[in-house]
C-alpha atoms as a PDB file:
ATOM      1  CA  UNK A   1     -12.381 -18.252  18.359  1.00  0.00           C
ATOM      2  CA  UNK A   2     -12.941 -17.367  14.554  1.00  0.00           C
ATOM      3  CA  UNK A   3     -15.778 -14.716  13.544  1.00  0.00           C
ATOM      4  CA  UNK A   4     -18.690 -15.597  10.805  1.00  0.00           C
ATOM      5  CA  UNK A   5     -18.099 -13.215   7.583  1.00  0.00           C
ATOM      6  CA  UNK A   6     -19.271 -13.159   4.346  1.00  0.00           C
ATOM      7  CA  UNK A   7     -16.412 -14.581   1.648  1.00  0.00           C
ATOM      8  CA  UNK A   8     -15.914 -11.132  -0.798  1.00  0.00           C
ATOM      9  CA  UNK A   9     -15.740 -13.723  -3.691  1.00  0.00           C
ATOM     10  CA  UNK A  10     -18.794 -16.291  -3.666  1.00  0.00           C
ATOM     11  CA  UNK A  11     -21.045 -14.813  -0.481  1.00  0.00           C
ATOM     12  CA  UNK A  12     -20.656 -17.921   1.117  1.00  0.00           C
ATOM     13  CA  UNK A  13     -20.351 -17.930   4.921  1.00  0.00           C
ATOM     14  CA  UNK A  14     -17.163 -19.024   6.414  1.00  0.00           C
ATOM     15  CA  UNK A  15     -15.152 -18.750   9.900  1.00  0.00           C
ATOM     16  CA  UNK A  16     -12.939 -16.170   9.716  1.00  0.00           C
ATOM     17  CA  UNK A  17     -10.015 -16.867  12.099  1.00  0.00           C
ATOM     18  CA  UNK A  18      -7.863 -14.236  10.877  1.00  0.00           C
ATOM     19  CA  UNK A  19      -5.321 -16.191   8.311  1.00  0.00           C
ATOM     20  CA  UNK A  20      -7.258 -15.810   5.039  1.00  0.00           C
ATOM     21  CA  UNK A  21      -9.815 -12.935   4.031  1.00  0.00           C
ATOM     22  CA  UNK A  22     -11.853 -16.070   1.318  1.00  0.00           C
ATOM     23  CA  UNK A  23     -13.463 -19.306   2.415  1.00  0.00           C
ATOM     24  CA  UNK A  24     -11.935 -22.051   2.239  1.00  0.00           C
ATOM     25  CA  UNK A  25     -13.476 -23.279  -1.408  1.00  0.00           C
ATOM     26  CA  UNK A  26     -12.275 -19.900  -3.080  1.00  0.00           C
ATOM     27  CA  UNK A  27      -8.522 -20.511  -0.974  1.00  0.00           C
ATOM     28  CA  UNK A  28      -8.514 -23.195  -2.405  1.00  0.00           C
ATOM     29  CA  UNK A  29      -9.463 -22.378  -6.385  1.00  0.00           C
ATOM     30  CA  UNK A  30      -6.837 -19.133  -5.593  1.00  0.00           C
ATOM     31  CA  UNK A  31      -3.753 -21.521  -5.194  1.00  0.00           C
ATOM     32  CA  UNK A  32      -4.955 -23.079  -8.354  1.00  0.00           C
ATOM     33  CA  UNK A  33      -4.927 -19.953  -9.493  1.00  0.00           C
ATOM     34  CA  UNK A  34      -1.511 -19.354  -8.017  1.00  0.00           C
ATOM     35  CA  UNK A  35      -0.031 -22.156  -9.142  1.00  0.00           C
ATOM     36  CA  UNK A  36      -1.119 -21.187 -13.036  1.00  0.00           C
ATOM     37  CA  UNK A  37       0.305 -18.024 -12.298  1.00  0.00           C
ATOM     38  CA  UNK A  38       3.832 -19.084 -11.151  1.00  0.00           C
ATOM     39  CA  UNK A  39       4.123 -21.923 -13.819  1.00  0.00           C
ATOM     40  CA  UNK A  40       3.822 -19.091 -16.702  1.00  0.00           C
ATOM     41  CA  UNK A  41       6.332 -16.749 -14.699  1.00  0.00           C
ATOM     42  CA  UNK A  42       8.878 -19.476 -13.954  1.00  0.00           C
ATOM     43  CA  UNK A  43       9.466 -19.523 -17.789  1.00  0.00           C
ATOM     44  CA  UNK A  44      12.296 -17.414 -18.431  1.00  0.00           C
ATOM     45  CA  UNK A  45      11.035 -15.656 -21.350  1.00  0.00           C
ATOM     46  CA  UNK A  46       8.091 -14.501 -18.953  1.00  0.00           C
ATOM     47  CA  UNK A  47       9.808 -13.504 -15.842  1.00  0.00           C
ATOM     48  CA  UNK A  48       9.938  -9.267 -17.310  1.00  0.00           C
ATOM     49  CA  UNK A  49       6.088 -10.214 -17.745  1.00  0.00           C
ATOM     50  CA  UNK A  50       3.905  -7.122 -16.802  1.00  0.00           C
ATOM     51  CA  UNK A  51       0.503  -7.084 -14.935  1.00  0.00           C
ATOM     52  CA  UNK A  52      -1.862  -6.773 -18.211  1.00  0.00           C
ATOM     53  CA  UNK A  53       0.532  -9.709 -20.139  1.00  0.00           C
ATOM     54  CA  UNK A  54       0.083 -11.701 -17.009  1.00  0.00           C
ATOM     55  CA  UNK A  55      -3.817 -11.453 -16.672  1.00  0.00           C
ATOM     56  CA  UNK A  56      -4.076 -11.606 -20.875  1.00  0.00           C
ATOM     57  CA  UNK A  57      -1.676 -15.381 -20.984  1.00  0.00           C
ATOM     58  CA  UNK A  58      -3.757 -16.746 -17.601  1.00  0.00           C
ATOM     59  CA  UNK A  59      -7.023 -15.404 -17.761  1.00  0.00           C
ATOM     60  CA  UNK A  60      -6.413 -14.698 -13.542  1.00  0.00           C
ATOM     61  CA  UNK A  61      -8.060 -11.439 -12.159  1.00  0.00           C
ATOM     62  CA  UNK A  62      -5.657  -8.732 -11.718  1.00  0.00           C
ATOM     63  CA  UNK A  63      -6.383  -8.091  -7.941  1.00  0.00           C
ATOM     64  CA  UNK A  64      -5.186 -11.584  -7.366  1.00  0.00           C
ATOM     65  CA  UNK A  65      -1.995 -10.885  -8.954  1.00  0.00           C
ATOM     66  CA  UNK A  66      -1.746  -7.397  -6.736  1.00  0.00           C
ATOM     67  CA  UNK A  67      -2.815  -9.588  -3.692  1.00  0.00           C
ATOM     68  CA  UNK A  68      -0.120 -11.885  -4.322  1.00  0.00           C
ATOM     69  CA  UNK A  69       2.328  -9.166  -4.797  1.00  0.00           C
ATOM     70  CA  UNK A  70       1.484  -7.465  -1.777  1.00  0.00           C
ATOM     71  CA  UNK A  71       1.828 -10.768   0.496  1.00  0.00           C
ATOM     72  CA  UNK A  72       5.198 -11.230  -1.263  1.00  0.00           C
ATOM     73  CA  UNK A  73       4.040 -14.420  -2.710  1.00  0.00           C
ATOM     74  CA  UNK A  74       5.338 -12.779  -5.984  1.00  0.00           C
ATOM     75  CA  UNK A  75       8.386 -11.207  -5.373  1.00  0.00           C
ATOM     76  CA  UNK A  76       9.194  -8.373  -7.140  1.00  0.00           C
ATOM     77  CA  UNK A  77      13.252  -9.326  -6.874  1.00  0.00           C
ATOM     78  CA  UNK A  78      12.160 -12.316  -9.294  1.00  0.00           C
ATOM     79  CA  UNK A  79       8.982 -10.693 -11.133  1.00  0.00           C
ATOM     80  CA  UNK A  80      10.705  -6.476 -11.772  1.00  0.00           C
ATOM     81  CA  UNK A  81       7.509  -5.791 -13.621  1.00  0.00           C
ATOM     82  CA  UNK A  82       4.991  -6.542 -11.159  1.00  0.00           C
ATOM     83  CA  UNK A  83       3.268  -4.722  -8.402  1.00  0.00           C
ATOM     84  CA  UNK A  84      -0.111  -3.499  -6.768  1.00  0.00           C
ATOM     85  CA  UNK A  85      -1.413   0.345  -6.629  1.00  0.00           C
ATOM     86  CA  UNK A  86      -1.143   2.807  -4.077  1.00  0.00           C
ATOM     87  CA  UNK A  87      -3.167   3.219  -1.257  1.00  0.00           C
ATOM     88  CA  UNK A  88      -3.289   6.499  -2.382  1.00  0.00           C
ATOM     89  CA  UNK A  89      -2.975   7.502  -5.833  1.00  0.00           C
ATOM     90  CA  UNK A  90      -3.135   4.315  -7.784  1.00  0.00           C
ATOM     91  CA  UNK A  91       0.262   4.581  -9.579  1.00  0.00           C
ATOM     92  CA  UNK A  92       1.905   0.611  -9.306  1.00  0.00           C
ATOM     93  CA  UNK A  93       4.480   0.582  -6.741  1.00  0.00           C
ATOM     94  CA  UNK A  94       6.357  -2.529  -5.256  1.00  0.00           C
ATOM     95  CA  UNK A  95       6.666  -2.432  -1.398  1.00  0.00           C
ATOM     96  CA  UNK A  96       4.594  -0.342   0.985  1.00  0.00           C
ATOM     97  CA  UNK A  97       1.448   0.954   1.062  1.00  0.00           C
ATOM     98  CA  UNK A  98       2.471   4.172  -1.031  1.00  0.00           C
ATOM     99  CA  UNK A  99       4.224   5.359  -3.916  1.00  0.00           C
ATOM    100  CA  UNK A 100       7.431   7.159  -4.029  1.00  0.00           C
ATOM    101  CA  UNK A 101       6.115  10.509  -4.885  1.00  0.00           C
ATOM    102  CA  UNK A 102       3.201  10.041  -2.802  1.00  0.00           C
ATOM    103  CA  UNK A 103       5.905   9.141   0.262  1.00  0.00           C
ATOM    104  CA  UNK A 104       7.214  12.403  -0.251  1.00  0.00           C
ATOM    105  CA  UNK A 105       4.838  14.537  -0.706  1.00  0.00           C
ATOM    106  CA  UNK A 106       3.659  13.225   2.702  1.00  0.00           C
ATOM    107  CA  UNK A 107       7.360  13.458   4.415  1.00  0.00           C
ATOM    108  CA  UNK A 108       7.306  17.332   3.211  1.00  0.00           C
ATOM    109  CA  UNK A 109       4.101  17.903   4.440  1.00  0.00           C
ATOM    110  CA  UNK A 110       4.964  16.955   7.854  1.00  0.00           C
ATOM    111  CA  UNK A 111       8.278  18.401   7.694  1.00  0.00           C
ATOM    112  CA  UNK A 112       6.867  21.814   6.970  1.00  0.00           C
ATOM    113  CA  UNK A 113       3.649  20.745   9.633  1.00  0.00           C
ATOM    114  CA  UNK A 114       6.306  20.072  12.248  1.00  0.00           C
ATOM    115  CA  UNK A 115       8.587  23.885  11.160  1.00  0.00           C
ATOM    116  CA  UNK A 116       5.188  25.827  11.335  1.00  0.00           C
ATOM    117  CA  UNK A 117       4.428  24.268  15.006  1.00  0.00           C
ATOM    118  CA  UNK A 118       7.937  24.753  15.811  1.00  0.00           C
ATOM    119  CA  UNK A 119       7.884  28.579  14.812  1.00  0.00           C
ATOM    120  CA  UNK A 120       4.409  29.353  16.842  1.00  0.00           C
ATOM    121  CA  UNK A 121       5.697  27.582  19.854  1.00  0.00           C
ATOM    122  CA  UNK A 122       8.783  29.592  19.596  1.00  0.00           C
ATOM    123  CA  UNK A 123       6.603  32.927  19.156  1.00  0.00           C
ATOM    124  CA  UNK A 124       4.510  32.318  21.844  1.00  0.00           C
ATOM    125  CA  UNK A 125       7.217  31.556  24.344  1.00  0.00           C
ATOM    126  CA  UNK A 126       8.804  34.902  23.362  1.00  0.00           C
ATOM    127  CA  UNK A 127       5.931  37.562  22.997  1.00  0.00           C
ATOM    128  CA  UNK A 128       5.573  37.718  26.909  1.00  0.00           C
ATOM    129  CA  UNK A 129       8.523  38.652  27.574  1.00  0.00           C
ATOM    130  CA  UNK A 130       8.636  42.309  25.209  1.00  0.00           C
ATOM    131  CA  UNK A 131       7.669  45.521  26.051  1.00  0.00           C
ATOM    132  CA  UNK A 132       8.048  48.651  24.321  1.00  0.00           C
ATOM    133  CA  UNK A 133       8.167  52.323  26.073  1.00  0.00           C
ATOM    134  CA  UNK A 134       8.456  55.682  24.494  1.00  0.00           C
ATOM    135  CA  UNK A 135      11.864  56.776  26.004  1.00  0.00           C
ATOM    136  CA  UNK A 136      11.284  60.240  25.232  1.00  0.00           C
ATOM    137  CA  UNK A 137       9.882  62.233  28.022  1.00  0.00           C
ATOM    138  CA  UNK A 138       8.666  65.684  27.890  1.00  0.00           C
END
């Protein structure tokens, strides 16, 4: 059973059954869209084509072309200059959510998250264990 939701592009109602975010007017005006899109890119002298050449020669929005990218309708094997931003920086990337650097940044944050944790678990385990006496007696 699909939900009612508002289509992000016209306002339109539509029944949202989980396969496309637009109604089914703007899916359809979107492979039009698409199909503009991929004609220009299938010419070889516009396969290295970047994001800003792509949106200037077609007049399509650039969060389409990210959209596309994303859903590997564009793939980036074919397209090398394409992509969408990260999640969470905004630098272009072409797979995953996040960049490179943004990748690992978070893999060394956790690494040292995960050394720190490892190191108080290790002190506490130990520092019931110790006692000190003065061994001189007079």
């Amino acid at each position: 059973m699909g939900e009612l939701k508002n289509c992000p592009t016209c306002g339109e109602f539509f029944n949202y059954t989980g396969m496309r975010e637009v109604c089914n007017n703007c899916a359809m005006n979107e492979e039009k869209l698409y199909e503009v899109v991929y004609r220009f890119l299938r010419k070889r002298e516009n396969r290295a084509a970047t994001v800003e050449r792509i949106v200037e020669a077609t007049g399509v929005d650039e969060s389409l072309l990210h959209k596309w990218v994303r859903k590997n309708r564009l793939q980036t094997a074919m397209f090398p200059n394409l992509g969408y931003p990260c999640d969470n920086c905004g630098k272009i990337t072409q797979q995953g959510k996040l960049c490179v650097s943004c990748t690992e940044g978070l893999k060394t944050g956790l690494r040292q998250f995960d050394a720190a944790k490892e190191f108080r678990d290790k002190v506490e385990n130990q520092g019931s264990g110790t006692y000190h006496s003065d061994s001189k007696k007079r």
